[in-house]
Protein backbone atom coordinates (compact mmCIF):
# COMPACT_ATOMS: atom_id res chain seq x y z
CA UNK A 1 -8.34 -6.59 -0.82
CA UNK A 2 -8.39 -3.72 1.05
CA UNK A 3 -5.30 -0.67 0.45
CA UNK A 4 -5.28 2.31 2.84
CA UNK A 5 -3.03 4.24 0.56
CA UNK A 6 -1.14 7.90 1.81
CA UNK A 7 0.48 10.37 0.12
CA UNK A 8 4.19 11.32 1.12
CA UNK A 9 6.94 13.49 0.65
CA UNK A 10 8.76 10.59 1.46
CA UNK A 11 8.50 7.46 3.42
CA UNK A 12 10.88 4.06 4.40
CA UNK A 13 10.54 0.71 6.44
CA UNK A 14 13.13 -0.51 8.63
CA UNK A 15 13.65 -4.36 10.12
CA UNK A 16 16.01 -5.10 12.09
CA UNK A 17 17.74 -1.51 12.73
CA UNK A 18 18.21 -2.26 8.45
CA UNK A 19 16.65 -0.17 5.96
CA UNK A 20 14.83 -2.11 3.26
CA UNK A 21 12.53 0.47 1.38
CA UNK A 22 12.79 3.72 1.07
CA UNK A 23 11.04 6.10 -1.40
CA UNK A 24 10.49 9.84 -2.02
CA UNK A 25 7.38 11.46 -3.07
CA UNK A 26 4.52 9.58 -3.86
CA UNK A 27 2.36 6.23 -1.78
CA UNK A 28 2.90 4.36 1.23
CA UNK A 29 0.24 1.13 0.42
CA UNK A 30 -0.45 -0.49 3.49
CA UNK A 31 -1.81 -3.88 1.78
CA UNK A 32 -4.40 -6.24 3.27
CA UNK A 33 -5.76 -9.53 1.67
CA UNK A 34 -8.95 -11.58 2.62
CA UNK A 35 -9.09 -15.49 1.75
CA UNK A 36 -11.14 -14.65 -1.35
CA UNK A 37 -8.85 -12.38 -2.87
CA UNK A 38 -6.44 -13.07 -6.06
CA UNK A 39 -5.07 -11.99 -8.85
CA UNK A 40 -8.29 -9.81 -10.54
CA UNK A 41 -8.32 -8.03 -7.69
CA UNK A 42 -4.41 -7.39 -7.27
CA UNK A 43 -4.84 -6.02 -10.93
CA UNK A 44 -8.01 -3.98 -9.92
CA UNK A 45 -6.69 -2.53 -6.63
CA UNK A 46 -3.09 -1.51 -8.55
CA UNK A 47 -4.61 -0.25 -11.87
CA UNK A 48 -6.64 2.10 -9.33
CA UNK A 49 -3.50 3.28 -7.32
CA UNK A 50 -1.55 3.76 -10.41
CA UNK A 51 -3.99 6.30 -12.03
CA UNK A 52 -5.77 7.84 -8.95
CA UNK A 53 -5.30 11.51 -8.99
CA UNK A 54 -4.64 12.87 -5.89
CA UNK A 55 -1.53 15.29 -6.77
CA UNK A 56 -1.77 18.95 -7.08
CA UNK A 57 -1.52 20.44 -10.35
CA UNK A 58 -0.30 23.98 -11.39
CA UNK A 59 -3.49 25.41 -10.12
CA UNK A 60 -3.54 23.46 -7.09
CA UNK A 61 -6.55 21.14 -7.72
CA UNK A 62 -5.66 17.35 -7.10
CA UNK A 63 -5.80 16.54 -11.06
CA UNK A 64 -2.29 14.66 -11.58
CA UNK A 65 -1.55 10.79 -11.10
CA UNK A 66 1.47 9.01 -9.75
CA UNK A 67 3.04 8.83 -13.09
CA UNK A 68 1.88 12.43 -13.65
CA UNK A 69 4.59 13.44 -10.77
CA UNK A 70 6.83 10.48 -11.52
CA UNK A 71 6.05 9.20 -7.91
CA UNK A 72 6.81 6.34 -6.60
CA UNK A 73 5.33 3.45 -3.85
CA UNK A 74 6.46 1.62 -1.15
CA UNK A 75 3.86 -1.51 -0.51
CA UNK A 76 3.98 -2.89 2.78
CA UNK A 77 1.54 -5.84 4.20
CA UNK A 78 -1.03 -5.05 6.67
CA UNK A 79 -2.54 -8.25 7.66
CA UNK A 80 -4.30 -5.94 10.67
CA UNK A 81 -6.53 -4.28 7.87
CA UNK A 82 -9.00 -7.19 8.17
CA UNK A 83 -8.71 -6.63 12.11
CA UNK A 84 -12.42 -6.74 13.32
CA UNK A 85 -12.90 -4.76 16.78
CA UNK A 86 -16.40 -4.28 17.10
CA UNK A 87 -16.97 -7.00 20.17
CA UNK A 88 -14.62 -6.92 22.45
CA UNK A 89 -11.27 -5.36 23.27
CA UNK A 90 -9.01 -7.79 21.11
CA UNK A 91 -9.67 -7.43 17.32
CA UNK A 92 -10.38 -10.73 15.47
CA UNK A 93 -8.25 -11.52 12.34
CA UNK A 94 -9.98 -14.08 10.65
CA UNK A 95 -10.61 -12.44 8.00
CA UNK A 96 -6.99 -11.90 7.10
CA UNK A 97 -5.75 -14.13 4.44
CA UNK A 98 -3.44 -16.67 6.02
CA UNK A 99 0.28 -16.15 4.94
CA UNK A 100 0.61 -19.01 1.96
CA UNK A 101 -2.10 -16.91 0.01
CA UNK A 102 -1.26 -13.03 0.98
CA UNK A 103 2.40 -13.47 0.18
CA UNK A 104 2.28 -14.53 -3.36
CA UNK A 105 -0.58 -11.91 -3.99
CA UNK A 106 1.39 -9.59 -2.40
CA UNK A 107 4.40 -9.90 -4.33
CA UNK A 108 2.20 -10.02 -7.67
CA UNK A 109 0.67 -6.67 -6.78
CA UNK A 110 3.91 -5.45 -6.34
CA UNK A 111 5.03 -6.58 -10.09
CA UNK A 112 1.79 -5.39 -11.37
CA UNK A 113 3.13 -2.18 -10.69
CA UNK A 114 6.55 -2.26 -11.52
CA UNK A 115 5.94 -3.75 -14.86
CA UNK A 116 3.51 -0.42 -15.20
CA UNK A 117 6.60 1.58 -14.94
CA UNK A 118 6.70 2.33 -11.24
CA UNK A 119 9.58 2.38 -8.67
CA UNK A 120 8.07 0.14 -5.74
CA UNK A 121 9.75 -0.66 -2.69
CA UNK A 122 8.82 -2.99 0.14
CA UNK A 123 8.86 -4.21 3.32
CA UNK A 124 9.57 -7.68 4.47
CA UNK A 125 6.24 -9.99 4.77
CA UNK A 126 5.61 -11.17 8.34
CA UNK A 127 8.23 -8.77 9.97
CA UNK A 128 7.68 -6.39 12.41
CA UNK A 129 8.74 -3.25 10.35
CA UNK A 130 9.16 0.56 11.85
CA UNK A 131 7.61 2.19 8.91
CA UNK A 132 8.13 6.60 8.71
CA UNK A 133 5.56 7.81 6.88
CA UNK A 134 5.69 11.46 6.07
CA UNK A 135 2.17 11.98 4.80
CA UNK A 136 1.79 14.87 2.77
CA UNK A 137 -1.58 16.94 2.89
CA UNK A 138 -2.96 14.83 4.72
CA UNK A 139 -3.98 13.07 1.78
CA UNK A 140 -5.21 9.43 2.98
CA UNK A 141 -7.74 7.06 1.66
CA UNK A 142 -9.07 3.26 2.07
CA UNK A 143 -9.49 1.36 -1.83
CA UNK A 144 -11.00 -1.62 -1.69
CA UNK A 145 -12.46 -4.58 -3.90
């Protein structure tokens, strides 16, 4: 499972000309799952998002969590994470889960983390999704298990 995770200000993902997530401060999780992925590492990859500390404190050091700041996510699939471009010109996805296993495991990460107290908002699996990301900092990094 691999989750390139940024901070933002604020961030949303539209289909369709329709809005369906839209947070303020806090994670865009671009989400990527392999074939031998499941549910230890759904609880792995979210127990790490949920207390990484990456937000500023009062002296400016990167010492508070997502709860910390009362921040919230917005999880969207990224089936191109397990995109594989070193021969050739057109990246191989065959290491990308196929869509019967990331779905579920998607939508269990994302319950993971509400039922840890979090807003989460999503895309829509499979879509193609405009996604505004407003990264704050820069502050971007790849978790993976």
């Amino acid at each position: 499972m691999r989750a390139l995770i940024q901070r933002v200000s604020h961030a949303s993902v539209t289909v369709d000309g329709r809005v369906t997530g839209r947070i303020g401060r806090g994670f865009v999780v671009l989400l990527g799952i392999t074939h031998t992925d499941g549910r230890a590492e759904a609880d792995w990859v979210a127990a790490k998002i949920a207390g990484l500390r990456v937000f500023d404190d009062d002296a400016g050091k990167m010492n508070r969590s997502l709860a910390d700041v009362d921040g919230q996510l917005l999880v969207v699939s990224q089936f191109t994470l397990y995109g594989d471009a070193r021969k050739g010109r057109r990246p191989s996805f065959t290491d990308a889960a196929a869509p019967e296993l990331a779905e579920p495991l998607i939508d269990y990460f994302v319950e993971t983390l509400r039922d840890a107290g979090f807003t989460v908002a999503t895309g829509v699996f499979g879509a193609h999704m405009d996604v505004e990301i407003h990264n704050e900092g820069p502050i971007t990094m790849l978790i993976e298990r």
